[in-house]
N, C-alpha and C. Protein backbone atom coordinates (compact mmCIF):
# COMPACT_ATOMS: atom_id res chain seq x y z
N UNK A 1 -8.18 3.22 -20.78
CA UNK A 1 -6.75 3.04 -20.63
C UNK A 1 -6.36 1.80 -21.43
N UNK A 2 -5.46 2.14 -22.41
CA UNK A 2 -4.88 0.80 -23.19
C UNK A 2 -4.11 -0.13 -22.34
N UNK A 3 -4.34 -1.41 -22.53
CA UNK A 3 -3.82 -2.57 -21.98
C UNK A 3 -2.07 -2.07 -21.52
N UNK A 4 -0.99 -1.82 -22.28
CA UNK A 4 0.23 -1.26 -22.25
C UNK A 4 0.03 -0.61 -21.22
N UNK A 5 -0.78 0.81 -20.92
CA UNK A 5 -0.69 1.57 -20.08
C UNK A 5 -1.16 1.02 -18.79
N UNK A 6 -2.25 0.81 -18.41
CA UNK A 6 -2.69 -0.36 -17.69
C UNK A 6 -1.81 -1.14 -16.80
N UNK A 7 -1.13 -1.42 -17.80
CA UNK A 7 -0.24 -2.44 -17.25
C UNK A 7 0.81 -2.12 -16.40
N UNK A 8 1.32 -0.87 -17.27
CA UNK A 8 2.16 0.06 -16.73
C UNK A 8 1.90 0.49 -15.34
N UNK A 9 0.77 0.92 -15.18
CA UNK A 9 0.18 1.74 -14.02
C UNK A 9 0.17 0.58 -13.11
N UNK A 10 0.11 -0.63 -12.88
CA UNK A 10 -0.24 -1.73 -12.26
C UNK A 10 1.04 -2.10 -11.50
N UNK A 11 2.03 -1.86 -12.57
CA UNK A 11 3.25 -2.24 -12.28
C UNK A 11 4.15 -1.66 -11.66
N UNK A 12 3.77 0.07 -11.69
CA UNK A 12 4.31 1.20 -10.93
C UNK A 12 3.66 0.76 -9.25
N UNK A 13 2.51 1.00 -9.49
CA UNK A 13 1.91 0.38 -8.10
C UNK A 13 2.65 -0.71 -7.19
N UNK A 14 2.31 -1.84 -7.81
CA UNK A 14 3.26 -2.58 -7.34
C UNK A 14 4.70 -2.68 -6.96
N UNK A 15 5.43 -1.67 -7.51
CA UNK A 15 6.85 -1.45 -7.23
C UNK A 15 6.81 -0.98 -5.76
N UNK A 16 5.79 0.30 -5.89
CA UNK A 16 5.55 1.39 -4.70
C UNK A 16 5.23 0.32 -3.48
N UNK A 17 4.22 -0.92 -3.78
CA UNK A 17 3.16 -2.00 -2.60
C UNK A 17 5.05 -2.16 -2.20
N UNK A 18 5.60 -2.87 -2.86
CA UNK A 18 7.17 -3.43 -2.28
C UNK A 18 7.91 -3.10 -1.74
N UNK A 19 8.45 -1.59 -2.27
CA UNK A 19 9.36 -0.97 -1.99
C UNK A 19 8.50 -0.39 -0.34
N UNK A 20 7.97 0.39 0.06
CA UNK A 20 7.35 0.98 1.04
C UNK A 20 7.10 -0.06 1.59
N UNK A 21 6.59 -1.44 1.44
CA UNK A 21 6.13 -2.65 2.67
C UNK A 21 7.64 -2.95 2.91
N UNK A 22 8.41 -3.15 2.19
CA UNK A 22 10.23 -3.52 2.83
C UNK A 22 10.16 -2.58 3.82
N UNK A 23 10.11 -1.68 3.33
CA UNK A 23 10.66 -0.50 4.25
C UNK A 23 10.23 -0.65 5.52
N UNK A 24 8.61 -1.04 5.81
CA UNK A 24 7.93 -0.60 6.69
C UNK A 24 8.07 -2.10 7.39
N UNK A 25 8.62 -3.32 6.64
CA UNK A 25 8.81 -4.62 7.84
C UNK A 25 10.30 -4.45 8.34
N UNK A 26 10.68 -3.69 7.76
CA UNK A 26 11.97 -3.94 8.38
C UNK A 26 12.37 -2.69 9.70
N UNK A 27 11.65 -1.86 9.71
CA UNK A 27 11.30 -1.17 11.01
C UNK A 27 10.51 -1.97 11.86
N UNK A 28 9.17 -2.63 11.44
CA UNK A 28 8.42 -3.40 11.98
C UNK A 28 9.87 -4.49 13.08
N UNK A 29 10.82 -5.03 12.11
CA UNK A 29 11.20 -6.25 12.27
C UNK A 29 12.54 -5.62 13.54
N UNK A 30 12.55 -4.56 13.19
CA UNK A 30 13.80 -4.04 13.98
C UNK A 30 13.51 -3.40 15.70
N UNK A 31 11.85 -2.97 15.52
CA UNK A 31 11.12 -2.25 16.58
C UNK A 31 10.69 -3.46 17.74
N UNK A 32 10.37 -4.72 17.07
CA UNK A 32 9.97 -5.77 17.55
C UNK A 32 10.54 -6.47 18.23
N UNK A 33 11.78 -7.18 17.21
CA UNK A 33 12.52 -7.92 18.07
C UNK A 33 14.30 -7.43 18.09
N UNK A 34 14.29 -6.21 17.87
CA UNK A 34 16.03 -5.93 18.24
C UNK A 34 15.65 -4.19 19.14
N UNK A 35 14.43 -3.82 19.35
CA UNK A 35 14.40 -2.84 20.14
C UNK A 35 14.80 -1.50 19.58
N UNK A 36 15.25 -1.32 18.16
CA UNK A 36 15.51 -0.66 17.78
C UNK A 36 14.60 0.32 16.45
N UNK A 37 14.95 1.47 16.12
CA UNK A 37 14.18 2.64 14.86
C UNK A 37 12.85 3.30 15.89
N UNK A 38 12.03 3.99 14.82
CA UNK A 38 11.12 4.51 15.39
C UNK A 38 9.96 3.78 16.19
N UNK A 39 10.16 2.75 15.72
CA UNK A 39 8.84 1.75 16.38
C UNK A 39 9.19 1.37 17.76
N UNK A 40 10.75 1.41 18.19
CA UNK A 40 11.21 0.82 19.36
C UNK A 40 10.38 1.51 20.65
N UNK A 41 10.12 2.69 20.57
CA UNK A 41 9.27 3.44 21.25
C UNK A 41 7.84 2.91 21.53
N UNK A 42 6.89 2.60 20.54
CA UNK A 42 6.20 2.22 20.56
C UNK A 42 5.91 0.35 21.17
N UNK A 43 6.83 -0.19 20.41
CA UNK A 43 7.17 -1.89 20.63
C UNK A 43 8.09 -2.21 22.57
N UNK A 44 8.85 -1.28 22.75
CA UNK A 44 9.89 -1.45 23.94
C UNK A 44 9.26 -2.32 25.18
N UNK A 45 7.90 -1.66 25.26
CA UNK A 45 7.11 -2.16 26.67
C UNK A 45 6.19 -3.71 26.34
N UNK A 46 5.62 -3.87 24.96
CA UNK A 46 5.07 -4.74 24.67
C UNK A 46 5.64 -5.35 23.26
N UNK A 47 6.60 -5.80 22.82
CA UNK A 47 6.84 -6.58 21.55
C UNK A 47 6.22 -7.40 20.90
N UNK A 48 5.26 -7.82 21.54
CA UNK A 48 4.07 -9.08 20.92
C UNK A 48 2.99 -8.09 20.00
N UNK A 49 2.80 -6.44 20.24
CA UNK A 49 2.02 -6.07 19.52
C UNK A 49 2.74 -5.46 18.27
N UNK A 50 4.04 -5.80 17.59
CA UNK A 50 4.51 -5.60 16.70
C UNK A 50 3.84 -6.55 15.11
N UNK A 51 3.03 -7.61 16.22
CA UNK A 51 2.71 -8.57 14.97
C UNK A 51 1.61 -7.81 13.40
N UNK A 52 0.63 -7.10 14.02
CA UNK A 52 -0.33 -6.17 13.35
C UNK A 52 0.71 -5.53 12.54
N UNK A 53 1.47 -4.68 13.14
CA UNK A 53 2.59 -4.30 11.62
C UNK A 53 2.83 -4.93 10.98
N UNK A 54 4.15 -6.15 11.35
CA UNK A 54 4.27 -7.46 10.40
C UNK A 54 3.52 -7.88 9.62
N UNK A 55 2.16 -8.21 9.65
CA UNK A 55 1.25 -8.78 8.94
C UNK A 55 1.07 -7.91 8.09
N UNK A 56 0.49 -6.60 8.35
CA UNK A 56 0.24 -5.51 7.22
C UNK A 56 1.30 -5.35 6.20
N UNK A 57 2.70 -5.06 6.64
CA UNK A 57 3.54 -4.91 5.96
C UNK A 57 3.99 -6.06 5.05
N UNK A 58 3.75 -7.36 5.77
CA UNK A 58 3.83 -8.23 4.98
C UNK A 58 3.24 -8.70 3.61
N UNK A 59 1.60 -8.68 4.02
CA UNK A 59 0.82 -8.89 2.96
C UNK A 59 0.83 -7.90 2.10
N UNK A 60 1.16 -6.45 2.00
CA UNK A 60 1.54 -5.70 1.06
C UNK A 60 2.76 -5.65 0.52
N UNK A 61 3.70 -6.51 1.04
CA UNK A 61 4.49 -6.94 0.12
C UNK A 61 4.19 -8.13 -0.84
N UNK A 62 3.40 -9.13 -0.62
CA UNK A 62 2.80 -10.03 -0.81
C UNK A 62 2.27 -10.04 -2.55
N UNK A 63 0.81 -8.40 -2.08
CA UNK A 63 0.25 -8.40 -2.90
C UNK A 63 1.16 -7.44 -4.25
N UNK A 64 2.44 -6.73 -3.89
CA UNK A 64 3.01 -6.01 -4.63
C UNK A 64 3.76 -7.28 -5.58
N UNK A 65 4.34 -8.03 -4.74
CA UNK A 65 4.77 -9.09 -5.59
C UNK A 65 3.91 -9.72 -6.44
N UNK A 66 2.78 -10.33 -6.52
CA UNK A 66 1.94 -10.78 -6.92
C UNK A 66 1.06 -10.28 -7.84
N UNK A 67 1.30 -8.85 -8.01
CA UNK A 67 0.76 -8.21 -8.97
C UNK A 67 2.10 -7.66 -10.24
N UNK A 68 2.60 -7.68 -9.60
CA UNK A 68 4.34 -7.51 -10.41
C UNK A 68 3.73 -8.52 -11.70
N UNK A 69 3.86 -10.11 -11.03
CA UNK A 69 3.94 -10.80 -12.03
C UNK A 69 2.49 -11.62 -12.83
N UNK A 70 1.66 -10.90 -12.06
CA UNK A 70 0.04 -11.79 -12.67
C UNK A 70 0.30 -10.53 -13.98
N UNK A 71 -0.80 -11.12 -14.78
CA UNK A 71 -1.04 -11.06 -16.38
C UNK A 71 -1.96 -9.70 -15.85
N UNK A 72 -2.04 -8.61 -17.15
CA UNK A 72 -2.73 -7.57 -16.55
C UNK A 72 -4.28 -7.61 -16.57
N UNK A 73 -5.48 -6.92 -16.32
CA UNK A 73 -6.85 -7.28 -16.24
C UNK A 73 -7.16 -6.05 -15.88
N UNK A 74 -8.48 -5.19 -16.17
CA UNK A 74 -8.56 -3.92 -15.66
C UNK A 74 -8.99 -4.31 -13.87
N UNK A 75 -9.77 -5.34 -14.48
CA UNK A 75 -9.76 -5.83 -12.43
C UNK A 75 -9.41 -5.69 -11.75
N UNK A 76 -8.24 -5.45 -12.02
CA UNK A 76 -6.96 -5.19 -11.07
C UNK A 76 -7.30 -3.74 -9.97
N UNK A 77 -7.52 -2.68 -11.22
CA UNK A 77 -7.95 -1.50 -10.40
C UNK A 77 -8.67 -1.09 -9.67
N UNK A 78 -10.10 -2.13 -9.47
CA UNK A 78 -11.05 -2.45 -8.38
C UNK A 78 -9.73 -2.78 -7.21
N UNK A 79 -9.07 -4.01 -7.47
CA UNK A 79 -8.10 -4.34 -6.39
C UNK A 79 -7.76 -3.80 -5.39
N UNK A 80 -6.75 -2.68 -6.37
CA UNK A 80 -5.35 -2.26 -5.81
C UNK A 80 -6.65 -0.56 -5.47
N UNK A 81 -7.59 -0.06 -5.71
CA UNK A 81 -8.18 1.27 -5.15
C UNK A 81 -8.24 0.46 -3.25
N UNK A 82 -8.81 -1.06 -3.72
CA UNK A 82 -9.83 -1.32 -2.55
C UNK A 82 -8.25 -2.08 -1.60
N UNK A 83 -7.18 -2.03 -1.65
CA UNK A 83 -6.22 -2.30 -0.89
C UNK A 83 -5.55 -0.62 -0.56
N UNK A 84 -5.21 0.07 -1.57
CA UNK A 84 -5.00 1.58 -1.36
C UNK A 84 -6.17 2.08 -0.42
N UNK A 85 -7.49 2.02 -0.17
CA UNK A 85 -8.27 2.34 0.73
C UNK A 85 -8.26 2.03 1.99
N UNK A 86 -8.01 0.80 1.93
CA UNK A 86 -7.30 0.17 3.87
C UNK A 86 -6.65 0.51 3.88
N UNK A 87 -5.45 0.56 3.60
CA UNK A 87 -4.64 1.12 3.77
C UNK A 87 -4.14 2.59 4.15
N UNK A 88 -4.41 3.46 3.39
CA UNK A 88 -4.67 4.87 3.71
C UNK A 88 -5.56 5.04 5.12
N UNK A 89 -6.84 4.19 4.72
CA UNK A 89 -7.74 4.60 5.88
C UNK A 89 -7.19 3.97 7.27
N UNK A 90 -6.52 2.84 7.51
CA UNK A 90 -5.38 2.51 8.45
C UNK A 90 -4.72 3.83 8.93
N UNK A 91 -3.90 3.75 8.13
CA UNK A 91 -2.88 5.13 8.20
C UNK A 91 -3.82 6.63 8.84
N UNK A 92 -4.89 6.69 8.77
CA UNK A 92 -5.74 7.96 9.27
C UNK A 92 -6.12 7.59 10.84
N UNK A 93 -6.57 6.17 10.93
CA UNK A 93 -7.44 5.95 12.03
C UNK A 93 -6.06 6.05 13.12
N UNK A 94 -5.30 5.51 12.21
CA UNK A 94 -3.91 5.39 13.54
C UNK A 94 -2.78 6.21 13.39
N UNK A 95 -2.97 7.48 13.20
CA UNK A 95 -1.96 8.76 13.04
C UNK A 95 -1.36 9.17 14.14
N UNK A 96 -1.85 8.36 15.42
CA UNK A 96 -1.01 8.66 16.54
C UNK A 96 0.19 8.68 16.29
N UNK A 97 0.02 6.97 15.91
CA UNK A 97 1.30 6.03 15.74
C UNK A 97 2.64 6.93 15.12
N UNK A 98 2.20 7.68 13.54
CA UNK A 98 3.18 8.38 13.58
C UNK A 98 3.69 9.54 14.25
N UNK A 99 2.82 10.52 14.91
CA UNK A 99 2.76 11.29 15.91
C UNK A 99 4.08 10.84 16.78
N UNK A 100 3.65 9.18 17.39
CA UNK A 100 4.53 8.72 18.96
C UNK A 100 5.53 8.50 18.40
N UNK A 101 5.89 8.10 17.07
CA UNK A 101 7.10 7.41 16.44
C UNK A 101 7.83 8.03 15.86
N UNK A 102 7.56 9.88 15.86
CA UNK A 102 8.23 10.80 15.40
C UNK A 102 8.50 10.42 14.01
N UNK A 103 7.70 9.97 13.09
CA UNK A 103 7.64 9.64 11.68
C UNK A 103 6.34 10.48 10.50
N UNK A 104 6.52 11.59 11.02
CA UNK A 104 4.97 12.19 10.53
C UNK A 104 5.46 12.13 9.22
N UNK A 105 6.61 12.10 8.69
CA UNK A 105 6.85 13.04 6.53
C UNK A 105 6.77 11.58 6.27
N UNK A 106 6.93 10.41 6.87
CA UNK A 106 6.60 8.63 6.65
C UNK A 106 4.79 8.63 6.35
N UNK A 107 4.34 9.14 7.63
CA UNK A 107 3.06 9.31 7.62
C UNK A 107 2.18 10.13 6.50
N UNK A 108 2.54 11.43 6.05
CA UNK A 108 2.06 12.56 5.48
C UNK A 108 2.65 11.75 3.26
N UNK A 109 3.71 11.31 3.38
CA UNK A 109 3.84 10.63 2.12
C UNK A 109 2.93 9.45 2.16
N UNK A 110 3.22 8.21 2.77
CA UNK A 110 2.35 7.37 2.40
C UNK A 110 0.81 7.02 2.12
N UNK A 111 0.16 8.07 3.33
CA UNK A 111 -0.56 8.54 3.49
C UNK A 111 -1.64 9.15 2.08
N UNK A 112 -0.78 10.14 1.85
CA UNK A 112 -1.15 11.18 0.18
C UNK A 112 -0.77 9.64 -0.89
N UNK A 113 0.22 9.06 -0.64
CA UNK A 113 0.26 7.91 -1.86
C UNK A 113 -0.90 7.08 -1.86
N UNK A 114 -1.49 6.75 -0.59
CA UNK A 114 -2.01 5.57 -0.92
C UNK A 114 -3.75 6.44 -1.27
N UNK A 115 -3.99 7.34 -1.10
CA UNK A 115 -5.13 8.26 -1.53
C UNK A 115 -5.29 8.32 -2.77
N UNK A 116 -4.16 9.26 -3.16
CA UNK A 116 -3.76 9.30 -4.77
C UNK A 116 -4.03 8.05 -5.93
N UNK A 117 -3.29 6.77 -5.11
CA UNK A 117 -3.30 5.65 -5.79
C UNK A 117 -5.21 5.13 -5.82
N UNK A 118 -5.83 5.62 -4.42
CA UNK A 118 -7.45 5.30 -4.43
C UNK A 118 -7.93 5.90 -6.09
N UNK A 119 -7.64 7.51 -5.82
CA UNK A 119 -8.67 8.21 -7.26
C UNK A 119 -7.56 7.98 -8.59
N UNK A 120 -6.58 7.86 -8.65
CA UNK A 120 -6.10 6.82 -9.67
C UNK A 120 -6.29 5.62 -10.67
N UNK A 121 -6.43 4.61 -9.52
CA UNK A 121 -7.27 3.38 -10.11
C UNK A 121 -8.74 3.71 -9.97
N UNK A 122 -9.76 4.47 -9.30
CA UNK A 122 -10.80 4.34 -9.62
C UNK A 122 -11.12 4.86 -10.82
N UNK A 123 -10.17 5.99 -11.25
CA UNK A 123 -10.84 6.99 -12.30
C UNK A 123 -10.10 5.72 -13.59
N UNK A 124 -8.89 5.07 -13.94
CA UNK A 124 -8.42 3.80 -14.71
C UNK A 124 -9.98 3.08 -14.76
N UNK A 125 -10.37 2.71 -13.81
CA UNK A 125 -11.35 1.41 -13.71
C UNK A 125 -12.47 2.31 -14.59
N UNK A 126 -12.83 3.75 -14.50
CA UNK A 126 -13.98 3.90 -14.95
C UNK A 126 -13.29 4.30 -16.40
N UNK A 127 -12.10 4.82 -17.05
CA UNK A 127 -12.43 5.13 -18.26
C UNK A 127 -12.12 3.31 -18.85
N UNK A 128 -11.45 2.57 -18.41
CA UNK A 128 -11.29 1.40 -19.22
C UNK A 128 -12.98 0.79 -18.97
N UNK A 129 -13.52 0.77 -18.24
CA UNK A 129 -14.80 0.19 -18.34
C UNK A 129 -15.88 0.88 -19.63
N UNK A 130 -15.42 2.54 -19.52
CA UNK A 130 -16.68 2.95 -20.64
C UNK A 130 -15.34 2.70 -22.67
N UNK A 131 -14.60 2.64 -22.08
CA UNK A 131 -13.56 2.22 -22.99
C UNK A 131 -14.23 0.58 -23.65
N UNK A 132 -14.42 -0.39 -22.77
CA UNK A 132 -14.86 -1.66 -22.86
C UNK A 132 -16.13 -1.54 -23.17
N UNK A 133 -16.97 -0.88 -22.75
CA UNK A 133 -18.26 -0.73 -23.18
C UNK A 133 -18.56 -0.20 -24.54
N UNK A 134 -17.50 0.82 -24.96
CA UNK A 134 -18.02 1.74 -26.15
C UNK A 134 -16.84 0.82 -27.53
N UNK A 135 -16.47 -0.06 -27.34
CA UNK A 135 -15.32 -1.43 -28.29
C UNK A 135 -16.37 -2.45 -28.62
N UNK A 136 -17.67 -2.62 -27.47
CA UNK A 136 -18.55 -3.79 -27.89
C UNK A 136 -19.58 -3.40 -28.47
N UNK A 137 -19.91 -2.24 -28.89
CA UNK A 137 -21.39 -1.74 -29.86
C UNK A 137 -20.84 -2.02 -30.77
């Protein structure tokens, strides 16, 4: 994958890390402490366990920002497979959640995105690596 494209792909990602972590703190932020959206169901009886969302949602906004503006590196795609993998795999172990929160097409998209985005960057990481390998003979 040429550097341009690369970059490209890095940067799409990152739009997606932002746009979807907004989304998902501000339900977080609304379920927590105003009692309200799909999470209110889940948050109503205990609000202190809203923090595990927050944090998740947070730091993937974090890292979407942060990759927005770092310089590109194929490295990256080790990264963002091995953050797309928690993530997704999150999203599997705890499918109740969307189940109780009546959010399954939330669940069933992000879900397929953050998979997609796994064999994405892994298959990036392997042709730019034999790409890098077959530039230095």
């Amino acid at each position: 994958m040429s550097s341009f494209y690369g970059n490209l792909f890095v940067r799409l990602n990152a739009g997606f890390l932002m746009l979807a972590s907004a989304g998902g703190l501000f339900t977080d932020i609304a379920g927590s402490f105003f009692g309200r959206g799909p999470e209110a169901i889940l948050l109503g009886d205990a609000p202190g366990t809203g923090i595990g969302f927050i944090e998740a949602h947070g730091l993937a906004l974090i890292i979407g920002v942060t990759l927005w503006r770092i310089a590109y590196s194929r490295n990256w795609h080790a990264v963002l497979a091995a953050v797309h993998m928690l993530l997704g795999t999150a999203n599997l172990l705890f499918w109740q959640f969307f189940v109780a929160a009546d959010v399954l097409v939330v669940g069933y998209v992000t879900t397929t995105a953050h998979w997609v985005l796994v064999v994405a960057h892994l298959a990036a990481l392997t042709g730019s690596t034999r790409l890098a390998a077959q530039s230095s003979r």
